[in-house]
Protein backbone atom coordinates (compact mmCIF):
# COMPACT_ATOMS: atom_id res chain seq x y z
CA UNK A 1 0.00 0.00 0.00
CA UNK A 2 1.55 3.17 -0.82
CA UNK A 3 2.53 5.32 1.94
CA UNK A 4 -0.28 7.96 1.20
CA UNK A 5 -2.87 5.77 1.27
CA UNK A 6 -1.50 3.73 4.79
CA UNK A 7 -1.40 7.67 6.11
CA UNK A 8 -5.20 7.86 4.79
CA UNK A 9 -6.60 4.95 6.25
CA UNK A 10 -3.93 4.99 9.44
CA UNK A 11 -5.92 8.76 10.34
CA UNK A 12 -9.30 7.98 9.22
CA UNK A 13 -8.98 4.60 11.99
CA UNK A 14 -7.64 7.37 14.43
CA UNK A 15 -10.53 9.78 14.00
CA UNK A 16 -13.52 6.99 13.70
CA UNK A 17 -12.28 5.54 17.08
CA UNK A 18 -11.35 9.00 18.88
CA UNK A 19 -15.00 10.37 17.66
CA UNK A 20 -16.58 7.42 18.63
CA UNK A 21 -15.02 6.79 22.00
CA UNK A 22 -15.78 11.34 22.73
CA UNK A 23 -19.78 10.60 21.60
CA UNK A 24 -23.04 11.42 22.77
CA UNK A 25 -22.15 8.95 25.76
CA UNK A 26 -18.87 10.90 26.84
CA UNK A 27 -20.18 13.91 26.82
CA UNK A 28 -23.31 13.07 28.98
CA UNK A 29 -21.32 10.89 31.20
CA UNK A 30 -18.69 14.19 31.41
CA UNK A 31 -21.02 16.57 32.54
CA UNK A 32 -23.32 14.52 34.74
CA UNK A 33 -20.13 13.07 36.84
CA UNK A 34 -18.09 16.57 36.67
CA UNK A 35 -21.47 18.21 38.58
CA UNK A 36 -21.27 15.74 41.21
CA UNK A 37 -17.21 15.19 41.49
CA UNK A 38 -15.99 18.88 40.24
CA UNK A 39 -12.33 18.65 39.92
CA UNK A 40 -11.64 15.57 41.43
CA UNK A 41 -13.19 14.44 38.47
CA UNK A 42 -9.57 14.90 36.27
CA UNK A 43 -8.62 11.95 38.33
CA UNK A 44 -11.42 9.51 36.63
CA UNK A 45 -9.76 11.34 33.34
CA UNK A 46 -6.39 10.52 33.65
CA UNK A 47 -7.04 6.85 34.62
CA UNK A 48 -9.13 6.69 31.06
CA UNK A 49 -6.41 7.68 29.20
CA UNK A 50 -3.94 5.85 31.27
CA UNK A 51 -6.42 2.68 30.49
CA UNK A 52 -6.83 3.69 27.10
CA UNK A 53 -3.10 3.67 25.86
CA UNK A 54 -2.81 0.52 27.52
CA UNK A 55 -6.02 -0.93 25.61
CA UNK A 56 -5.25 0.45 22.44
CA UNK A 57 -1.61 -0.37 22.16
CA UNK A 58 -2.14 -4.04 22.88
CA UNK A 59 -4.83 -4.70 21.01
CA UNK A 60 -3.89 -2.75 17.60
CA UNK A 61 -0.82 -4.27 17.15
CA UNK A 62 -1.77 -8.11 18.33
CA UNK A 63 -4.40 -7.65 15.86
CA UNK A 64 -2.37 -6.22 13.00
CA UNK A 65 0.14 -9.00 13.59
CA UNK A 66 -1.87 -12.29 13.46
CA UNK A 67 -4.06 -10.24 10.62
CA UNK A 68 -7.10 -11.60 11.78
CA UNK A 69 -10.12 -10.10 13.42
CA UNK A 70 -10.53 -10.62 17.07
CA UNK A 71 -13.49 -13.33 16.88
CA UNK A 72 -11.26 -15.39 14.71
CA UNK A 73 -8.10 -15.26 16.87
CA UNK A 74 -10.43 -15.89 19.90
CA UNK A 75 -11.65 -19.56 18.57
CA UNK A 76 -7.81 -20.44 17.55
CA UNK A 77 -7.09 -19.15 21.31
CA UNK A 78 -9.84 -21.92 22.22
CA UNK A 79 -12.78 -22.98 20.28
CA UNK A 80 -15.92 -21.43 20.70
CA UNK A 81 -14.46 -18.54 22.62
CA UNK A 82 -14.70 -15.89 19.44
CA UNK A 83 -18.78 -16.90 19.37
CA UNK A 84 -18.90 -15.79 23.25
CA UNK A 85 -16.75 -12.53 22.54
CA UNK A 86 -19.06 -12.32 19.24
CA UNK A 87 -21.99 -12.85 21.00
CA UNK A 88 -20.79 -10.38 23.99
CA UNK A 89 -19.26 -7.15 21.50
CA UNK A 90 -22.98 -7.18 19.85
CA UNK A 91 -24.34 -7.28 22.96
CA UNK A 92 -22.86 -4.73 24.46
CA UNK A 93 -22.83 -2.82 20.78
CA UNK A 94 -26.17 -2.89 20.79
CA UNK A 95 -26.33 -1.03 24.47
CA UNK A 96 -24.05 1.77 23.16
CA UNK A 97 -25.94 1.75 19.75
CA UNK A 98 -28.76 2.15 21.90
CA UNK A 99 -26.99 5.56 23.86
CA UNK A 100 -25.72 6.44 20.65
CA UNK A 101 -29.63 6.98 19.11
CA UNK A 102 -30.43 8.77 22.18
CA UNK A 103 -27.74 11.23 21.99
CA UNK A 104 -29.37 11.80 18.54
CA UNK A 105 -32.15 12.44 20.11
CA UNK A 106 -30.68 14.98 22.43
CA UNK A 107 -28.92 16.80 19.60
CA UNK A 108 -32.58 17.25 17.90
CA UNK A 109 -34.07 18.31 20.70
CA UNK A 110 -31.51 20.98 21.63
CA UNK A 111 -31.64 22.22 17.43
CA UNK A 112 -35.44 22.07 17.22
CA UNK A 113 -37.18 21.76 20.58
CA UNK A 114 -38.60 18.37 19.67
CA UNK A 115 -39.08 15.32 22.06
CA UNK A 116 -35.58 13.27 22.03
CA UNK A 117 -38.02 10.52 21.60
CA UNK A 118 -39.30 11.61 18.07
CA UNK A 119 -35.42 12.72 16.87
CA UNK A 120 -34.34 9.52 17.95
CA UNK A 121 -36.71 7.91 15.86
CA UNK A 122 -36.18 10.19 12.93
CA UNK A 123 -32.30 10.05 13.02
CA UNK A 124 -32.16 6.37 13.62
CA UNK A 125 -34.22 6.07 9.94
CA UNK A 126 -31.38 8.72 8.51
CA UNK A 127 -28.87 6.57 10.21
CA UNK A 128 -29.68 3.59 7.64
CA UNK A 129 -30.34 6.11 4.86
CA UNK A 130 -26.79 7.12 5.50
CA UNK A 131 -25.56 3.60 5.52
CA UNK A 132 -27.00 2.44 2.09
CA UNK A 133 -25.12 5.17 0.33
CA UNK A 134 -22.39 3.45 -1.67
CA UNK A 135 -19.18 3.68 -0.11
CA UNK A 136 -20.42 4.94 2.75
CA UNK A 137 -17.52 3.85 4.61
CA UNK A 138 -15.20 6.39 2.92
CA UNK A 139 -17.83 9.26 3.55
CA UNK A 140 -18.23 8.45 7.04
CA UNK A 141 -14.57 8.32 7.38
CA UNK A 142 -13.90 11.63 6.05
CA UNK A 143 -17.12 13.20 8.03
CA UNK A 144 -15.07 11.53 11.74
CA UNK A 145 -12.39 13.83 10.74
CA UNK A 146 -14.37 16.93 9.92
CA UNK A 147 -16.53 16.69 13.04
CA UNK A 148 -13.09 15.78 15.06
CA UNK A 149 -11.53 19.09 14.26
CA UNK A 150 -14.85 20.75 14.62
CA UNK A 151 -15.74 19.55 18.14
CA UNK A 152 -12.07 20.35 19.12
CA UNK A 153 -12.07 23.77 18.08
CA UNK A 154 -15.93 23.96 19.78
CA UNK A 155 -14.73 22.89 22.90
CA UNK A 156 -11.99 24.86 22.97
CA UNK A 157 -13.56 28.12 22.41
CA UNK A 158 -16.72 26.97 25.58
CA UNK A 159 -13.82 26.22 27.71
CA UNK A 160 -11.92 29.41 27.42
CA UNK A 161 -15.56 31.21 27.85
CA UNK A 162 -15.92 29.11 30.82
CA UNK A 163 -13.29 30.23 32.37
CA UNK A 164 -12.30 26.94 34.34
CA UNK A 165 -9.94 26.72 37.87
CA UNK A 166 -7.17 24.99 35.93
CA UNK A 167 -5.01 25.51 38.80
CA UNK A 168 -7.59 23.81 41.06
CA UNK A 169 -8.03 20.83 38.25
CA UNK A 170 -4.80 20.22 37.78
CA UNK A 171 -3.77 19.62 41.75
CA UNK A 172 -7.38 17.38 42.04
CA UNK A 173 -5.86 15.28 38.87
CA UNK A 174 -3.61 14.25 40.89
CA UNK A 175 -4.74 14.44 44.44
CA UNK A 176 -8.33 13.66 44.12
CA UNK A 177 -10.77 14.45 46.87
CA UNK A 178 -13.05 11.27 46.21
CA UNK A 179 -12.12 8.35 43.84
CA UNK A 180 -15.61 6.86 42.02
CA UNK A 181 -15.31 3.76 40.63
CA UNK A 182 -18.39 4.18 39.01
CA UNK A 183 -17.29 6.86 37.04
CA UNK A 184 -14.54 5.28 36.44
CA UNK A 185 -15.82 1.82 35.02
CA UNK A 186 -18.71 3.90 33.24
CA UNK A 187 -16.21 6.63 31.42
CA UNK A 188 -13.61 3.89 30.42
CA UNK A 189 -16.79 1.62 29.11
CA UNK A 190 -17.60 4.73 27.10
CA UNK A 191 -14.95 5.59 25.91
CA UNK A 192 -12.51 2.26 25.24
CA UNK A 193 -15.09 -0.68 26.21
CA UNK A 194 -16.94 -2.98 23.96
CA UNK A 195 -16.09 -2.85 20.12
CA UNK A 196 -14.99 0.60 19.96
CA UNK A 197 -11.04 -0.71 20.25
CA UNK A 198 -11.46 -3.17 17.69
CA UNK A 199 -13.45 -0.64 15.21
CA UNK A 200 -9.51 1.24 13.88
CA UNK A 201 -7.89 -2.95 14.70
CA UNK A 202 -10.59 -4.35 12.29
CA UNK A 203 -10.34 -1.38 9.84
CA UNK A 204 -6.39 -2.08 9.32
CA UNK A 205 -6.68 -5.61 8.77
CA UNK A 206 -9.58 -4.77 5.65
CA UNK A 207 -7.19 -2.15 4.38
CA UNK A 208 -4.53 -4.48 4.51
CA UNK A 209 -2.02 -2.91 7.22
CA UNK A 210 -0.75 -5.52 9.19
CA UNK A 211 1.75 -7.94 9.59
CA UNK A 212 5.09 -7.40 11.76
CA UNK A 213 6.05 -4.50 9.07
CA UNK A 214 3.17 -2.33 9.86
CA UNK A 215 3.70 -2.34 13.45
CA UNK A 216 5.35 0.89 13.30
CA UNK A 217 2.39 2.73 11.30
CA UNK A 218 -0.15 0.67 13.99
CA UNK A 219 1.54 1.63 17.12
CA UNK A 220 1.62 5.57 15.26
CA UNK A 221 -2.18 5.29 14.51
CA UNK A 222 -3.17 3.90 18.11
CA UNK A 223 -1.21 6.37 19.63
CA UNK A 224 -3.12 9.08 17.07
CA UNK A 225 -6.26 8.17 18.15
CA UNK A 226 -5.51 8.30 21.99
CA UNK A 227 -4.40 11.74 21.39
CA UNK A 228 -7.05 12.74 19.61
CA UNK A 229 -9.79 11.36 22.08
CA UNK A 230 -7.84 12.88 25.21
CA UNK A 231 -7.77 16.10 24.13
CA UNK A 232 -11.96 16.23 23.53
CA UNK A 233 -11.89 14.40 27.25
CA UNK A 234 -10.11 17.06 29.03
CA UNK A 235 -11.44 20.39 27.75
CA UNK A 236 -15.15 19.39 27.42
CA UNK A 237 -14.18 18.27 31.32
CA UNK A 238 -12.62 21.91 31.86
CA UNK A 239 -15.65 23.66 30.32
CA UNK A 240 -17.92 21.69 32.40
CA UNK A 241 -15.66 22.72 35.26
CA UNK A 242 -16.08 26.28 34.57
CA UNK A 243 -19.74 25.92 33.98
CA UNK A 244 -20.61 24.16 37.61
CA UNK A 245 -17.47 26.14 39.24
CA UNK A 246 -19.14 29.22 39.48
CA UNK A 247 -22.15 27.26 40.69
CA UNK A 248 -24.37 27.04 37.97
CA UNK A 249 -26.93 24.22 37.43
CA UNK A 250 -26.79 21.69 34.46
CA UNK A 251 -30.16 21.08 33.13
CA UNK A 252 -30.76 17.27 34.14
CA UNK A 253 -32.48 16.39 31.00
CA UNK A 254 -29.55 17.22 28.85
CA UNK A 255 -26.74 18.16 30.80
CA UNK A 256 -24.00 18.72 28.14
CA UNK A 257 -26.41 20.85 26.54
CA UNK A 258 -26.45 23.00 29.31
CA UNK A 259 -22.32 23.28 29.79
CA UNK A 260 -22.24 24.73 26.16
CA UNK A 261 -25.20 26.95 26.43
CA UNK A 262 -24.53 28.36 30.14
CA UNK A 263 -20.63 28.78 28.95
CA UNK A 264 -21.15 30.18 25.55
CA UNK A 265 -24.53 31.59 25.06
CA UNK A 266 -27.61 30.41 22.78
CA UNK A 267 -24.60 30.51 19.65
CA UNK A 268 -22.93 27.38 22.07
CA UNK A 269 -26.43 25.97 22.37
CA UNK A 270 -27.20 25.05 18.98
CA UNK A 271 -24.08 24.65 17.42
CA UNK A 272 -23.33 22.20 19.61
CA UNK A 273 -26.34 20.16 18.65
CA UNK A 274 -25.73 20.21 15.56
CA UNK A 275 -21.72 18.70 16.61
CA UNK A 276 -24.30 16.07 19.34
CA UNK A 277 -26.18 14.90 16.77
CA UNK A 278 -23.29 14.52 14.36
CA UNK A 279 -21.33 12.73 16.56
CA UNK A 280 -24.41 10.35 17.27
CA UNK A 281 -25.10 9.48 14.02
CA UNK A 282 -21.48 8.73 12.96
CA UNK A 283 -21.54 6.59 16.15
CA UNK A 284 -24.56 4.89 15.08
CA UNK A 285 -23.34 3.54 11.77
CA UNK A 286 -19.61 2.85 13.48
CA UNK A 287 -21.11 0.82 15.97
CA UNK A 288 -23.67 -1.20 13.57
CA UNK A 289 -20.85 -1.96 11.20
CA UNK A 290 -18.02 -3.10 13.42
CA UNK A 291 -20.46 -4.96 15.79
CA UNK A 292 -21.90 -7.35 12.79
CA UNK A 293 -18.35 -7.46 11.68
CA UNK A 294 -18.05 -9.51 14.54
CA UNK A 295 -21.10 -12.32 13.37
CA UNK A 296 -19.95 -12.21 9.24
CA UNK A 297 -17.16 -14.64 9.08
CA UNK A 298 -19.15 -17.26 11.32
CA UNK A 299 -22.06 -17.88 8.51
CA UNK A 300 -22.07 -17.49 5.01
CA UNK A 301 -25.86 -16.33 5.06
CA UNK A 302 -25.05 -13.22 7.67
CA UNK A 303 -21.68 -12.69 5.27
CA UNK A 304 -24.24 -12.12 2.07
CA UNK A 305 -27.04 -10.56 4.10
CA UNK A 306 -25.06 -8.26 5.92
CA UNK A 307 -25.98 -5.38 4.86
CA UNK A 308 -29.94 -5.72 6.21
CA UNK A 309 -28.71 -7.05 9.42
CA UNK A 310 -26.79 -3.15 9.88
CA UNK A 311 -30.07 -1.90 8.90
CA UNK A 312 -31.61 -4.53 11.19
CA UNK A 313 -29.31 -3.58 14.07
CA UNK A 314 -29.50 0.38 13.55
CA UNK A 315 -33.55 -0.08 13.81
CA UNK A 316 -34.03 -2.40 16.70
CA UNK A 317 -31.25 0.27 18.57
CA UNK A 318 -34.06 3.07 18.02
CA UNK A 319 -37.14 0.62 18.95
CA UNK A 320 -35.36 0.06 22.53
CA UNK A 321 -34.59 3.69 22.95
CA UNK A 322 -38.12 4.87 22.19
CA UNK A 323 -39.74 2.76 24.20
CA UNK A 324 -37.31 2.93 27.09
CA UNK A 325 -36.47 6.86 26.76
CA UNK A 326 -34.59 8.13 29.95
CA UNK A 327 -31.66 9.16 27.27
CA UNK A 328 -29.42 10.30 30.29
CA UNK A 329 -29.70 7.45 32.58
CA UNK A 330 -29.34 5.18 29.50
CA UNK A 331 -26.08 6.86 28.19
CA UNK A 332 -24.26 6.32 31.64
CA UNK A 333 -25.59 2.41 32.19
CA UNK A 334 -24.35 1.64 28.81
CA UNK A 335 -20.58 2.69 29.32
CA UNK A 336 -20.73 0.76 32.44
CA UNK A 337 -22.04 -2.08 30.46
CA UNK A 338 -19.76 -1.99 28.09
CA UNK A 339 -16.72 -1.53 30.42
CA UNK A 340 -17.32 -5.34 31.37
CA UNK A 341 -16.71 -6.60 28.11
CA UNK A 342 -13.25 -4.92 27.95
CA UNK A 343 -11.15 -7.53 30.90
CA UNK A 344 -12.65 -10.74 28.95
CA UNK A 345 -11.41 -9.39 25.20
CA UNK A 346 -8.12 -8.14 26.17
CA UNK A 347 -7.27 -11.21 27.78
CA UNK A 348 -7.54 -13.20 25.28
CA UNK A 349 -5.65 -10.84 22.84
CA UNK A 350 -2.99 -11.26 25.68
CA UNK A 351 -2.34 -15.01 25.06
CA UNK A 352 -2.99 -14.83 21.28
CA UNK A 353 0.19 -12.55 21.90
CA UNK A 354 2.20 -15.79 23.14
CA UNK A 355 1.03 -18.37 20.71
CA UNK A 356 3.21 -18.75 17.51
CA UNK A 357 0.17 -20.50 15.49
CA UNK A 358 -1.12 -16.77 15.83
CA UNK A 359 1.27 -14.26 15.44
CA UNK A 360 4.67 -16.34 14.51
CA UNK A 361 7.94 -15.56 15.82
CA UNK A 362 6.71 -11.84 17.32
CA UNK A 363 7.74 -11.12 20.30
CA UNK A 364 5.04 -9.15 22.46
CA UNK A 365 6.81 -6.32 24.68
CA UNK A 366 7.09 -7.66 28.16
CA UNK A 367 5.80 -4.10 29.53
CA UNK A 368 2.66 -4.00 27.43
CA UNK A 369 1.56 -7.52 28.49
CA UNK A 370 2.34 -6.22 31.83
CA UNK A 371 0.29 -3.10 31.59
CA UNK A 372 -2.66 -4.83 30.13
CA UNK A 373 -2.87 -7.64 32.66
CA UNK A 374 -2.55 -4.90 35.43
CA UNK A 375 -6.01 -3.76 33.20
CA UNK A 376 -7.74 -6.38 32.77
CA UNK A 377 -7.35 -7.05 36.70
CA UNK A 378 -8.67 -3.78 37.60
CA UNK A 379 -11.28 -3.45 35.42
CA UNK A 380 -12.98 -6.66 36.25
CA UNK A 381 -12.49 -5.64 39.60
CA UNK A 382 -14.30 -2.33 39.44
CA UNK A 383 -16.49 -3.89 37.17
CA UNK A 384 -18.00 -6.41 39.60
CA UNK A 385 -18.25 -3.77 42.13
CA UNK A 386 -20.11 -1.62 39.87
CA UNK A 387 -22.60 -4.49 38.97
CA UNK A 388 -23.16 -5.14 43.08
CA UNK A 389 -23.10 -1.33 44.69
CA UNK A 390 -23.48 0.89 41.69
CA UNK A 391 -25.86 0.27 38.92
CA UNK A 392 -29.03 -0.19 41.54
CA UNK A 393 -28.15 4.04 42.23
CA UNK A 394 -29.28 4.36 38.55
CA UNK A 395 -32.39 3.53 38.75
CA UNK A 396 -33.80 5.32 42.23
């Protein structure tokens, strides 16, 4: 592949998985958990990223060097495992497809004052429209990186009108006055759980970038997309800051919505729906595509059909969301969701890494195995916790 190209489909990876993990999710969970933590809540960021880089890194480049997709290493790890990942990524997929419709429906509502009901409903059938375009792959690729730069540059400017303690933040990073491992396991199930590290993994392989050769370019591109995603995370959590700092209230029925309007006028409000809704859709499709990814090389009749079982997935996401509604309270319980899938998937990865039937004669850096058992460990335990003390709080 020439080098243009690799650079091409190396950023496009970077911005579908930094958009996608910085969604309608993120910034609900963000604002929502910033309210009730204020700075302390820079901590729960760093530990995401810290998480992330560790995620990302290990599972891009095991990936890229057996050049298979995760289901398929997962049954030559031992058989019938990749059907219970399978089975578990489209599960959980279908949780954060589920957040991802309502933050469409947020983003309507905040643009045109209609129920986030209705725009759920209405974006969900623009979601599919969207996804039978021919090549719609390359135009939702090159749409991830507009809306990345845009929702940069928004954030940016509501921060600085903000006018966040970054003093204050900074120390609390650091020194936190409360540690929430609710936040915690819901923002890294947000923002690196489920598919979401396998959608830029997956996208290599079909491009054709792996193999021991490409590790440099894959280890570049992970890194990329941490990057990207870390600097949405920490000044959408600085202009949320600002917003609740000078001790403001978020509107409970769309709290993000509220950071952007209270920090940078009606102008904030609506431009930032239009960047919500964006965001949403883009999710949508993302999570659809990669999530059946996971079912197509398991049956020949899912491999052909695959196309109606996206459009399948996309409209059975909106049915739930309608009928359940609650968008906030859904947003947060599916990042904690899908934060539970993420110790089971990068564990196997992890011994794919150390059998030679799977990647050959590489030779896995001791330090990332290290750091992603040290992961895995955590995660499941702050995920069982979660599941015991903290999702019944959701629903009082």
């Amino acid at each position: 592949m020439k080098k243009e190209s690799t650079r091409s489909v190396l950023l496009g990876a970077a911005f579908l998985m930094a958009t996608t993990a910085v969604g309608p999710g993120f910034l609900t969970q963000t604002s929502v958990f910033t309210e009730q933590m204020m700075a302390s809540f820079g901590f729960v960021i760093l530990i995401s990223i810290i998480i992330d880089f560790g995620v990302q890194i290990n599972i891009w480049r095991i990936l890229a060097v057996a050049g298979k997709k995760a289901q398929d290493i997962s049954n030559e790890v031992l058989p019938g495992l990749g059907y219970l990942l399978a089975f578990l990524i489209v599960l959980g997929g279908l949780a954060l497809n589920i957040g991802n419709i309502a933050g469409a429906g947020l983003g309507t509502n905040v643009l045109f004052g209609i129920s986030p009901e209705f725009g759920a409903f209405i974006s969900g059938l623009l979601g599919i429209a969207i996804f039978l375009v021919r090549e719609a792959g390359k135009v939702m690729d090159r749409f991830a990186q507009i809306m990345g730069f845009v929702m940069i540059a928004l954030i940016i400017y509501v921060m600085f009108s903000a006018q966040p303690p970054v003093g204050e933040a900074v120390v609390r990073t650091f020194v936190p006055e409360k540690i929430d491992m609710l936040a915690i396991v819901t923002l890294v199930g947000g923002t690196v759980g489920g598919f979401i590290p396998f959608a830029g993994g997956h996208r290599l392989i079909e491009a054709g970038i792996k193999g021991k050769e490409a590790l440099p370019e894959v280890t570049k591109g992970a890194v990329s997309a941490i990057g990207i995603a870390s600097i949405i995370r920490i000044f959408l959590f600085l202009a949320a800051l600002g917003v609740v700092a000078q001790g403001l209230i978020l509107n409970p029925d769309n709290p993000p919505a509220s950071v952007f309007q209270l920090a940078a006028g009606d102008i904030g409000y609506k431009i930032f729906g239009v960047v919500m809704w964006a965001a949403a859709i883009t999710s949508v499709v993302g999570a659809a595509y990669t999530s059946v990814s996971f079912i197509r090389s398991f049956s020949k009749f899912v491999e052909k059909y695959s196309n109606w079982f996206i459009v399948g997935f996309i409209a059975v996401s909106t049915l739930v969301f309608v009928l359940v509604g609650k968008p906030v309270k859904t947003l947060i319980l599916v990042g904690c969701l899908n934060g539970l899938v993420l110790p089971l998937s990068l564990s196997i990865l992890l011994i794919a890494a150390y059998k030679k039937k799977i990647v050959g004669d590489y030779k896995h850096p001791l330090w990332m195995t290290i750091f992603g058992i040290l992961i895995v460990i955590a995660m499941a335990f702050m995920g069982i916790n979660t599941i015991i003390s903290g999702i019944p709080q959701l629903f009082e």
